[in-house]
Each structure stands twice: as C-alpha cells, then as structure tokens.
N, C-alpha and C. Protein backbone atom coordinates (compact mmCIF):
# COMPACT_ATOMS: atom_id res chain seq x y z
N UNK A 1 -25.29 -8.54 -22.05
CA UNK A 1 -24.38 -9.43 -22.73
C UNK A 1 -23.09 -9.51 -21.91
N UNK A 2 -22.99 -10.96 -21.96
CA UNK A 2 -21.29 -11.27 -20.74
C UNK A 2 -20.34 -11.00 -22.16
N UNK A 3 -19.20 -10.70 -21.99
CA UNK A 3 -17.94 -11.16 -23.04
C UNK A 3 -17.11 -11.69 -21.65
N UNK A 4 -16.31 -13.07 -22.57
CA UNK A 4 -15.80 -13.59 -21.65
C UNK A 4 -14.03 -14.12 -22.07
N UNK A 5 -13.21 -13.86 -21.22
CA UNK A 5 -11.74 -13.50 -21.12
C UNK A 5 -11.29 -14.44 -20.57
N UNK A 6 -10.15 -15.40 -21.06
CA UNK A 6 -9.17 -15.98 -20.23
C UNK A 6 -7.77 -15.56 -19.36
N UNK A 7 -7.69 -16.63 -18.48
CA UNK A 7 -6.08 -15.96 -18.19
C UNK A 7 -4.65 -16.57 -18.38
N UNK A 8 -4.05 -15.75 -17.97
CA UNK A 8 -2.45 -16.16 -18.18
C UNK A 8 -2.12 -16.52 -16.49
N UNK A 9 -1.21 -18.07 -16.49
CA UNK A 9 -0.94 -18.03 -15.03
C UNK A 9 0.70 -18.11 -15.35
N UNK A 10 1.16 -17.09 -13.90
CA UNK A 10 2.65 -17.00 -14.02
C UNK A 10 3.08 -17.36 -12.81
N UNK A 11 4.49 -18.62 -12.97
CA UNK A 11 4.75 -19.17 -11.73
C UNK A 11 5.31 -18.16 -11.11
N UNK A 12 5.08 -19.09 -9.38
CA UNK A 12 5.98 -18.12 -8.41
C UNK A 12 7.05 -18.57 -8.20
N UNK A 13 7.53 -17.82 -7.43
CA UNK A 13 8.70 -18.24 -7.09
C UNK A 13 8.92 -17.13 -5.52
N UNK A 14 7.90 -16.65 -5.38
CA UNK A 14 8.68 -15.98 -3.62
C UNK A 14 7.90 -15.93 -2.74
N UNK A 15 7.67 -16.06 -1.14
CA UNK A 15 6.88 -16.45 -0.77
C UNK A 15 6.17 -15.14 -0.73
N UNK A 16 4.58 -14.81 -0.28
CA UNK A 16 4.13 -13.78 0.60
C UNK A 16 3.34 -13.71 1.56
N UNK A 17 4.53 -13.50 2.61
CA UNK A 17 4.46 -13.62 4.13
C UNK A 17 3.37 -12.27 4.62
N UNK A 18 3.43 -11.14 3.74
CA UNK A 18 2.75 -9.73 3.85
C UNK A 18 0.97 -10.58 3.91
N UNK A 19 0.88 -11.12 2.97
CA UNK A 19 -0.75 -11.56 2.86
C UNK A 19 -1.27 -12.34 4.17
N UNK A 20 -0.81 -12.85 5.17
CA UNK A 20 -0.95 -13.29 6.36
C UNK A 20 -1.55 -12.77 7.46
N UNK A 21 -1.33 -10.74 7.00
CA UNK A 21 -1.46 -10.11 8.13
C UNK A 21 -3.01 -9.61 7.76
N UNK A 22 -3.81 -10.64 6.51
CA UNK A 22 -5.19 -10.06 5.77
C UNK A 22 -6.17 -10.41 7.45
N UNK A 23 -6.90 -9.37 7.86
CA UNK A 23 -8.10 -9.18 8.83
C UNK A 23 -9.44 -9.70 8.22
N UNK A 24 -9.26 -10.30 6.80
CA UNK A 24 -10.78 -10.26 6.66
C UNK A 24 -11.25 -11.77 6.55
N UNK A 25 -12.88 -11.77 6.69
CA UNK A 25 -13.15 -13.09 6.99
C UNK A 25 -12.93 -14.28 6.12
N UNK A 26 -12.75 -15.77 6.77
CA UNK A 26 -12.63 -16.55 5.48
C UNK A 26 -14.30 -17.53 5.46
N UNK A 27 -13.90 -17.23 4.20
CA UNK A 27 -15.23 -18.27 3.12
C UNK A 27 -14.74 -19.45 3.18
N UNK A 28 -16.12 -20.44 3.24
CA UNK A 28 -15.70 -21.92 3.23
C UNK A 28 -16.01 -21.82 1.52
N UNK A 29 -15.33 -23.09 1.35
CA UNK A 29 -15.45 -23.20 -0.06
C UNK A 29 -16.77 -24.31 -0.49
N UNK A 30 -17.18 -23.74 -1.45
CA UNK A 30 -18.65 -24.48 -1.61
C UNK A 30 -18.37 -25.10 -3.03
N UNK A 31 -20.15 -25.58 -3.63
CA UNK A 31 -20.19 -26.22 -4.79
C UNK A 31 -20.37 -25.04 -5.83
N UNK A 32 -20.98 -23.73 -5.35
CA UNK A 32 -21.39 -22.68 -5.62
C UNK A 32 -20.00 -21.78 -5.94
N UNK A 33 -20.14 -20.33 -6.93
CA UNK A 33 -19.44 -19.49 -6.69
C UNK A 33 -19.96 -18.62 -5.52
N UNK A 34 -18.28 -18.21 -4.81
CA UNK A 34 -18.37 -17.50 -3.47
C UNK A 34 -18.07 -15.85 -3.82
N UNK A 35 -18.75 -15.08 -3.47
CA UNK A 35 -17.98 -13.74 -3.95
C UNK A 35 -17.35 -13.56 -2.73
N UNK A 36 -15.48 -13.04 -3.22
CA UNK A 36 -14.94 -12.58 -2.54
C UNK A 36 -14.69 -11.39 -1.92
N UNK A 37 -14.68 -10.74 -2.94
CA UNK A 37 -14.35 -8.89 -2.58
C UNK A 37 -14.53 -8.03 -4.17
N UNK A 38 -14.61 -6.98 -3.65
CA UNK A 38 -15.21 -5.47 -4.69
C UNK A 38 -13.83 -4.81 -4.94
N UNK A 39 -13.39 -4.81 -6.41
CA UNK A 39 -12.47 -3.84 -6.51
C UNK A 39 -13.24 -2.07 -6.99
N UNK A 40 -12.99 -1.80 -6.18
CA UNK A 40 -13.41 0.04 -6.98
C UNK A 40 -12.47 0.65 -7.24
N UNK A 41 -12.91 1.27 -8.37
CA UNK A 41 -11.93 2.21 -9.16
C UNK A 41 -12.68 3.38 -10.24
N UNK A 42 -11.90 4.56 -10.17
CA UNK A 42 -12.43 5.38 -11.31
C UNK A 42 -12.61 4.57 -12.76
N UNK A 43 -13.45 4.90 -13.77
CA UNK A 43 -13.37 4.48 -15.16
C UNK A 43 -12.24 5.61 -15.67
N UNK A 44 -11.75 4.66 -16.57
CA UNK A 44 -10.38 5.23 -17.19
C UNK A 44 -10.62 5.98 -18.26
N UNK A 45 -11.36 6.30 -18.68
CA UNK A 45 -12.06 7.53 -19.61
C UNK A 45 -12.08 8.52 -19.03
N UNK A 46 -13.58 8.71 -17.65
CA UNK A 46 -14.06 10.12 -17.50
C UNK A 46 -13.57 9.45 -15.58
N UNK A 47 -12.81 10.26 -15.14
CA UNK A 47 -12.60 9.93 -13.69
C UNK A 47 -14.02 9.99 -12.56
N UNK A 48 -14.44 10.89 -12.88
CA UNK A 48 -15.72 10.87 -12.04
C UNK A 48 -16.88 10.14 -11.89
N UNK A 49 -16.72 8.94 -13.14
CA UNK A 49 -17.94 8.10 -13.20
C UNK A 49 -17.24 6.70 -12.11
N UNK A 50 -17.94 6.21 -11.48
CA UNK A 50 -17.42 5.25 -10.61
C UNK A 50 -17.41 4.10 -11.42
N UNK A 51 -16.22 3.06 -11.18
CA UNK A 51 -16.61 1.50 -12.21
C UNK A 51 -15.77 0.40 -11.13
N UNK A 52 -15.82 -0.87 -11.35
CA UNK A 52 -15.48 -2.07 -10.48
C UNK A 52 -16.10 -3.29 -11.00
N UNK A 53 -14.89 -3.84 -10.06
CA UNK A 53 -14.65 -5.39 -10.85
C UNK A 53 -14.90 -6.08 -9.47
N UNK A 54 -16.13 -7.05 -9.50
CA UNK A 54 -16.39 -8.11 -8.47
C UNK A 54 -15.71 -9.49 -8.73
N UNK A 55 -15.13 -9.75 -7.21
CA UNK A 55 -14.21 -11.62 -7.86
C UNK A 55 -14.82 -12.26 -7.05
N UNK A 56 -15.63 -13.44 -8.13
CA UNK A 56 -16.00 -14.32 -7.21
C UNK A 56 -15.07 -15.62 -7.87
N UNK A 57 -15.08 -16.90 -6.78
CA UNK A 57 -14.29 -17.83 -6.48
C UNK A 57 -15.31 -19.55 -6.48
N UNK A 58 -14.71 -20.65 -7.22
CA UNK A 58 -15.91 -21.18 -7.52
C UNK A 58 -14.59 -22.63 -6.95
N UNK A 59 -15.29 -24.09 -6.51
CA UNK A 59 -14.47 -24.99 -6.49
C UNK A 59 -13.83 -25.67 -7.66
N UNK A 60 -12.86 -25.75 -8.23
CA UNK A 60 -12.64 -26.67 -9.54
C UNK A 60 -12.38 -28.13 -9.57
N UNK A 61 -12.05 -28.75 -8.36
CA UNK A 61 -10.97 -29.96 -8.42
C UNK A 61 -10.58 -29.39 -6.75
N UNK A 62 -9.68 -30.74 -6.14
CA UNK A 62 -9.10 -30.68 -4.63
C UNK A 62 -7.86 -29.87 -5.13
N UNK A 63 -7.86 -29.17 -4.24
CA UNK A 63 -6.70 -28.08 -4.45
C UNK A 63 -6.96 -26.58 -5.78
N UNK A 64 -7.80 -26.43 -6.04
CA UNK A 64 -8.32 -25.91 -7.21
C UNK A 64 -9.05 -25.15 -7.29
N UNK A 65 -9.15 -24.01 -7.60
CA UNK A 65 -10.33 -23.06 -8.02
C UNK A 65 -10.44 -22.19 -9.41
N UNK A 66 -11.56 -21.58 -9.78
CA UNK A 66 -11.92 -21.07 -10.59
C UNK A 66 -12.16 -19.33 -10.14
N UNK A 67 -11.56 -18.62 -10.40
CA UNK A 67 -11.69 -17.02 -10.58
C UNK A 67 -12.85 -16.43 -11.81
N UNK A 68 -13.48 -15.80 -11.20
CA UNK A 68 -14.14 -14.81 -12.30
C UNK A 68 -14.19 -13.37 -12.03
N UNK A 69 -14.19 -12.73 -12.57
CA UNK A 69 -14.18 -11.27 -12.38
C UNK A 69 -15.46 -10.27 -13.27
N UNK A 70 -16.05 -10.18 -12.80
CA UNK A 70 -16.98 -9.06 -13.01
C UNK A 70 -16.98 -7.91 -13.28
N UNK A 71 -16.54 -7.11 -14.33
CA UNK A 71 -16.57 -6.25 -14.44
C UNK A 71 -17.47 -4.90 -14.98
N UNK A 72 -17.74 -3.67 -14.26
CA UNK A 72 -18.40 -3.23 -14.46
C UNK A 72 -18.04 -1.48 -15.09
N UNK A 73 -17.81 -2.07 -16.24
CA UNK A 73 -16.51 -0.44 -16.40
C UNK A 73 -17.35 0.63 -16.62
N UNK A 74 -18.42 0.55 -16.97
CA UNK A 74 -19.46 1.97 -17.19
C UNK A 74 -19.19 2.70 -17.92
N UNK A 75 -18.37 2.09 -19.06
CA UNK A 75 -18.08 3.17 -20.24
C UNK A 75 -18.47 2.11 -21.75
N UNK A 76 -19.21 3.00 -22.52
CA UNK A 76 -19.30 1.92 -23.89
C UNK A 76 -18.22 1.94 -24.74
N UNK A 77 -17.16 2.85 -24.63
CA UNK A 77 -16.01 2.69 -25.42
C UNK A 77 -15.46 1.56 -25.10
N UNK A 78 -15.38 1.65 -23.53
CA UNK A 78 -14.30 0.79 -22.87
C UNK A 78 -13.17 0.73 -22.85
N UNK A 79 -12.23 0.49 -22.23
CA UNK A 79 -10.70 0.50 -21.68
C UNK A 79 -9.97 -0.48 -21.88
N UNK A 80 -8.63 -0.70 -21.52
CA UNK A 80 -7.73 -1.80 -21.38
C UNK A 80 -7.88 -2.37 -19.72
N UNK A 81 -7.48 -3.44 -19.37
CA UNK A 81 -7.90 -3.85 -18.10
C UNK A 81 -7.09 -5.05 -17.77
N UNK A 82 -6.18 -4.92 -16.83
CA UNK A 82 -5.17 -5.87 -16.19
C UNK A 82 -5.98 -6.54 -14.65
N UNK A 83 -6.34 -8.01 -14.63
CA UNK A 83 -6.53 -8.08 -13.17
C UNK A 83 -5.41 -9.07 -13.12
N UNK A 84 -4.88 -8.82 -11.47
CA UNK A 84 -3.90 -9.85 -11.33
C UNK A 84 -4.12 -10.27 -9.91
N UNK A 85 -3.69 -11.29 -9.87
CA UNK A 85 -3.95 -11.75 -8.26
C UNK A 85 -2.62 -12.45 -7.57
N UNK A 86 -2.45 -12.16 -5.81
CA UNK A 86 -0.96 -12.54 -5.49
C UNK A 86 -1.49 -13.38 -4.87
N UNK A 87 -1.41 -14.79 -4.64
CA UNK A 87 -2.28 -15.48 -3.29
C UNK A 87 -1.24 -16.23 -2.28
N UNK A 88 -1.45 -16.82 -1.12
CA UNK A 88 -0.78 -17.63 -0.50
C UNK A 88 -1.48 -18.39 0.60
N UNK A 89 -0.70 -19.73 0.24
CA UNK A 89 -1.71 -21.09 1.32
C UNK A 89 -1.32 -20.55 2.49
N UNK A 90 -2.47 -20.24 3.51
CA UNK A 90 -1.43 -19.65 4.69
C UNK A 90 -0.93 -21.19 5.77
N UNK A 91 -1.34 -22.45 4.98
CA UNK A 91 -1.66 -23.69 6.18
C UNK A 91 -0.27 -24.61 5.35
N UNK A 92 0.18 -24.21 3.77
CA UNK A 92 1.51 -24.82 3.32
C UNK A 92 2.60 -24.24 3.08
N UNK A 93 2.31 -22.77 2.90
CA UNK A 93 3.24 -21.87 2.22
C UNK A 93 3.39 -21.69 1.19
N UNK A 94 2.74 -22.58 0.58
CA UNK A 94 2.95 -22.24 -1.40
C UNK A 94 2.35 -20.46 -1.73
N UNK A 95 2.49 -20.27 -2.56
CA UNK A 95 2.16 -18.88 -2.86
C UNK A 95 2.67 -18.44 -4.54
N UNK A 96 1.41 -17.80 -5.02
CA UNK A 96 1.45 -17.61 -7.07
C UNK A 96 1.20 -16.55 -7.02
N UNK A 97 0.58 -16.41 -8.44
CA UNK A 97 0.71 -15.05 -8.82
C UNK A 97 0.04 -15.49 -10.30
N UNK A 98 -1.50 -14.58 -10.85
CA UNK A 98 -2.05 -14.95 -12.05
C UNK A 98 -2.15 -14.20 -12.58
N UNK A 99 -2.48 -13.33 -13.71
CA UNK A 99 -3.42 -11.86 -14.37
C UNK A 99 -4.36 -12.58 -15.56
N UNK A 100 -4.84 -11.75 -15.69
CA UNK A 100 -5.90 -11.79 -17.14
C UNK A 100 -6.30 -10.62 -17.63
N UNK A 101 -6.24 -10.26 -18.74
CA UNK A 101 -6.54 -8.79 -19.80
C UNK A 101 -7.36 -9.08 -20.44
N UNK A 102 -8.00 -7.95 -20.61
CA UNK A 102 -9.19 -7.94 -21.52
C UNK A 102 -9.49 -6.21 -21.99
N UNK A 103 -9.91 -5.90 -23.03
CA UNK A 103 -10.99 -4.56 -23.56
C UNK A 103 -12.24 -4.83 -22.71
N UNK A 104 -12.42 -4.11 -21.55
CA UNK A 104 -13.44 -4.07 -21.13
C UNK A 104 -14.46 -2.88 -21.47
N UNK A 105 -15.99 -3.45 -21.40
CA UNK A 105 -17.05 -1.76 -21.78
C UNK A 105 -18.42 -2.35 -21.19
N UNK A 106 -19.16 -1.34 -20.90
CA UNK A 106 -20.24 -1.71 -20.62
C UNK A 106 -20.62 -1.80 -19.01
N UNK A 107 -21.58 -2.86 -19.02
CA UNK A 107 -21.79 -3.52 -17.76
C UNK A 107 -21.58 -4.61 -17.56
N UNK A 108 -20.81 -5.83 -17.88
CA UNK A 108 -20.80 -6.92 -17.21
C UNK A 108 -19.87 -7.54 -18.28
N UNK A 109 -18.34 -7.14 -18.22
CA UNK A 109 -17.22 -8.34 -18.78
C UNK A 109 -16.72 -8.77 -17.84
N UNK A 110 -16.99 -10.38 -18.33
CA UNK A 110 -16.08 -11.67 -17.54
C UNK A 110 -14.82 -11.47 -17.94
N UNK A 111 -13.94 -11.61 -16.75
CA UNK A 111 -12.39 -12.19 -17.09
C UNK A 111 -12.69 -13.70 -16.24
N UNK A 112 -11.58 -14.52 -16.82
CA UNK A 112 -11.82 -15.64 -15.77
C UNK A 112 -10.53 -15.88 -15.48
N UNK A 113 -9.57 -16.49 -14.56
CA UNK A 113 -8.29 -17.44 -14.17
C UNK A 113 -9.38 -18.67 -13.75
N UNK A 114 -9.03 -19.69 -14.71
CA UNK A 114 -9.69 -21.00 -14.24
C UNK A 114 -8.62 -22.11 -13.66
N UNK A 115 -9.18 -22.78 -13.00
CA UNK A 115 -7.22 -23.96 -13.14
C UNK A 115 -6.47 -23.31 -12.39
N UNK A 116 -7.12 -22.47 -11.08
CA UNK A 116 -5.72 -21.99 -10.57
C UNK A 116 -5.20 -22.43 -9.15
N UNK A 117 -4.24 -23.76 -9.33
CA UNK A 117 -4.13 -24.18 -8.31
C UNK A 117 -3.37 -24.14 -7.08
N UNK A 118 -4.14 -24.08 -5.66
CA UNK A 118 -3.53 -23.64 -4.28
C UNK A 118 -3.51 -24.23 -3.47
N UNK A 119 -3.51 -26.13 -3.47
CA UNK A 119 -3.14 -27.24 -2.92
C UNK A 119 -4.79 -26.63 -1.88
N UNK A 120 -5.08 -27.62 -1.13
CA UNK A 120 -6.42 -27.02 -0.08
C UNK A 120 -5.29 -26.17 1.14
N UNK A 121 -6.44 -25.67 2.03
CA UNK A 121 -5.96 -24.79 2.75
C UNK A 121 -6.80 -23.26 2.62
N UNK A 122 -6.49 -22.62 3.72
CA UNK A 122 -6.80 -21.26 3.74
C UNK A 122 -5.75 -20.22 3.35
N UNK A 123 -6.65 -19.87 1.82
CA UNK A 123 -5.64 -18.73 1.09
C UNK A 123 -6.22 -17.45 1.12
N UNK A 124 -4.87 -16.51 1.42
CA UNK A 124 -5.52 -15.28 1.34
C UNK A 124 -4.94 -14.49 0.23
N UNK A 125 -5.65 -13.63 -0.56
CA UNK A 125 -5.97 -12.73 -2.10
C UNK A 125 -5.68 -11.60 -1.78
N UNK A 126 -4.67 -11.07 -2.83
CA UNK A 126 -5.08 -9.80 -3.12
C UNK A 126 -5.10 -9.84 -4.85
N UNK A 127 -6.96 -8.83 -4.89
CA UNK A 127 -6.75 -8.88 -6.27
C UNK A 127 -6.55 -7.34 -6.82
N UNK A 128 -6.17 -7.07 -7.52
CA UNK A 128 -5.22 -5.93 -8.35
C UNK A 128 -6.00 -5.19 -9.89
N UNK A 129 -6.43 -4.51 -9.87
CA UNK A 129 -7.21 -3.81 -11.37
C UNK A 129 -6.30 -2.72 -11.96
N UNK A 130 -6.05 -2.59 -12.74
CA UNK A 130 -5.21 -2.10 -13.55
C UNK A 130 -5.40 -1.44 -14.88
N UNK A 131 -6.05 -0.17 -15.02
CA UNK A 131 -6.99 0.00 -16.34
C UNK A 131 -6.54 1.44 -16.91
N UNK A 132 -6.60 1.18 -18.39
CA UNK A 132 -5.87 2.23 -18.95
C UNK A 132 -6.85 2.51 -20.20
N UNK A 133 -7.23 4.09 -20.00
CA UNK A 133 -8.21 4.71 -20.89
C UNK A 133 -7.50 5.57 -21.74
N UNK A 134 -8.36 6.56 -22.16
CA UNK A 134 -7.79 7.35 -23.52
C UNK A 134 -6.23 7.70 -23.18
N UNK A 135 -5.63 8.46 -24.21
CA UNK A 135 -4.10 9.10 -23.64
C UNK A 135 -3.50 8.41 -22.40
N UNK A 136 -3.31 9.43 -21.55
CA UNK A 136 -2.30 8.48 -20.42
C UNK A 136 -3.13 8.44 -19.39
N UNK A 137 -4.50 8.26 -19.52
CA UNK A 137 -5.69 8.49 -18.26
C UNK A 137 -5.37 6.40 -18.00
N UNK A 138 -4.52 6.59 -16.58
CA UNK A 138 -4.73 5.53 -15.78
C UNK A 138 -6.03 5.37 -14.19
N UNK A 139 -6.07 4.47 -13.77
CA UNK A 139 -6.89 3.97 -12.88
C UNK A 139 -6.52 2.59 -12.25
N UNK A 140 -6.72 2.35 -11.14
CA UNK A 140 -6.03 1.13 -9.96
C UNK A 140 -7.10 1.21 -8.93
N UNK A 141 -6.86 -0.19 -8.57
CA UNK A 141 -7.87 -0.52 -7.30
C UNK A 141 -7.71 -1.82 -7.11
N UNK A 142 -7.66 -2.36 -6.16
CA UNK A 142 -7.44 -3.59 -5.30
C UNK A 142 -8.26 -4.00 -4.01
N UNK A 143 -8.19 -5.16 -3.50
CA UNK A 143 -9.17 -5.56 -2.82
C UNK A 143 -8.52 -6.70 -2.11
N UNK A 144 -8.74 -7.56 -1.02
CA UNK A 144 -8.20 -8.54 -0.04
C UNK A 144 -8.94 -9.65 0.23
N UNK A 145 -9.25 -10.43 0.42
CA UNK A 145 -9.96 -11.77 1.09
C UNK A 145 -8.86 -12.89 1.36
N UNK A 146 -10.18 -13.96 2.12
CA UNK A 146 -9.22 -14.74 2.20
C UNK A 146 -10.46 -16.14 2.05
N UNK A 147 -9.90 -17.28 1.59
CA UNK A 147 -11.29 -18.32 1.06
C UNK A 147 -10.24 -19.81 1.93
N UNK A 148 -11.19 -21.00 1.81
CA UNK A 148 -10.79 -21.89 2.33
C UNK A 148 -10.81 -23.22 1.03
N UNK A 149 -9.37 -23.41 0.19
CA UNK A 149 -10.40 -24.30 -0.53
C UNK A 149 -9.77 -25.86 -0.21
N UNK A 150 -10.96 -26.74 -0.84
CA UNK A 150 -10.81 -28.24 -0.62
C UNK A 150 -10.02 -28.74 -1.10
C-alpha cells in the first residue's frame, strides 16, 4: 500500500552558487519518471535498522517537474519525516527551495512536490531527509543530482 503526501513550496530568494560544484551525472528529461538519487539514513526508532527515501523526477509542463519520494522507513510505527529540496538552474540562475512532511511507516510512502517550477535548463538537487522517531531519536541524510528539464 502507497500513502500519498503533498508539498509545501517556499519561495527563494538567494542564489546557490555551492550546487554548481555537483560532479554527478545529468538526466535528460523524459515522458517517464527519472530516478534521481538514494537518500540513506538510519530509521528513527531503532538506529541499526537501515531506511531511505528514493527521488524520482517526472516532466510536468515546459519549465516544470513533478518530485516523488519513496520512502522506505522500515518501521510499522513509523516516524515524522521532513524532505526538502534546494535546487538551481545552472543555465539561468533562478534557484528555490521546497519540503513536504509526512508520518511515514512501512515500505513504500509517497511524498510528492508536484508543480515545481525551474524554467528549462540543467538543474542541480540537493535532496534533504529529516526524520524524527520516539523521544529525541533524530536521523538525516541527503543526496545530489543533477536533471535537465524541458
């Protein structure tokens, strides 16, 4: 069973020149979702069980894409769960900033940022996991790409 999460988009306002110096390869943008990158992270319950959130990247519209996030928290209680993403056109300079929350458990909760627009161009990601289990048991993990969209 998917459960499925929307997001919150928050404008930018500064550039990031840091995401420029990303080494990793770029994806052309298709009709298809593209997976971008693997966030790993401990589950925020029991530290030793491994859990992660896959982002894949889908076309929405010219200038436009669709985020999903995969998550795979490996716990049936499940946790609190922040993903956020910093991006920047590296071909205009525009550059945002999105998150989406959700109670994640199990094997397979969707978060989505849909509508999130980055004029075309080659943008490069960083996406951000952010998960908070029993008491003050935190967990983090992040990940880089970079995609090309229409």
């Amino acid at each position: 069973m998917t459960t499925r999460h929307t997001l919150r988009l928050l404008a930018a306002t500064a550039g990031v020149g840091a995401l420029a110096l990303l080494g990793t390869p770029v994806a052309s943008a298709q009709t298809e979702a593209t997976e971008l990158c693997t966030i790993p992270y401990p589950n925020a319950n029991v530290f030793e069980i491994p859990a992660s959130s896959r982002v894949e990247v889908s076309p929405a519209g010219p200038g436009t894409i669709d985020v999903d996030i995969h998550t795979k928290a490996n716990s049936l209680i499940g946790y609190d769960q922040r993903i956020g993403v910093v991006w920047a056109n590296l071909d205009t300079g525009r550059s945002g900033v999105a998150e989406t929350n959700a109670r994640v458990r199990g094997f397979d909760t969707l978060l989505e940022i849909d509508g999130l627009t980055t004029e075309p161009g080659t943008i490069a990601f960083v996406f951000s996991a952010s998960n908070h289990g029993w008491g003050d048991n935190y967990t983090y993990g992040d990940c880089s790409a970079e995609y090309t969209v229409s």
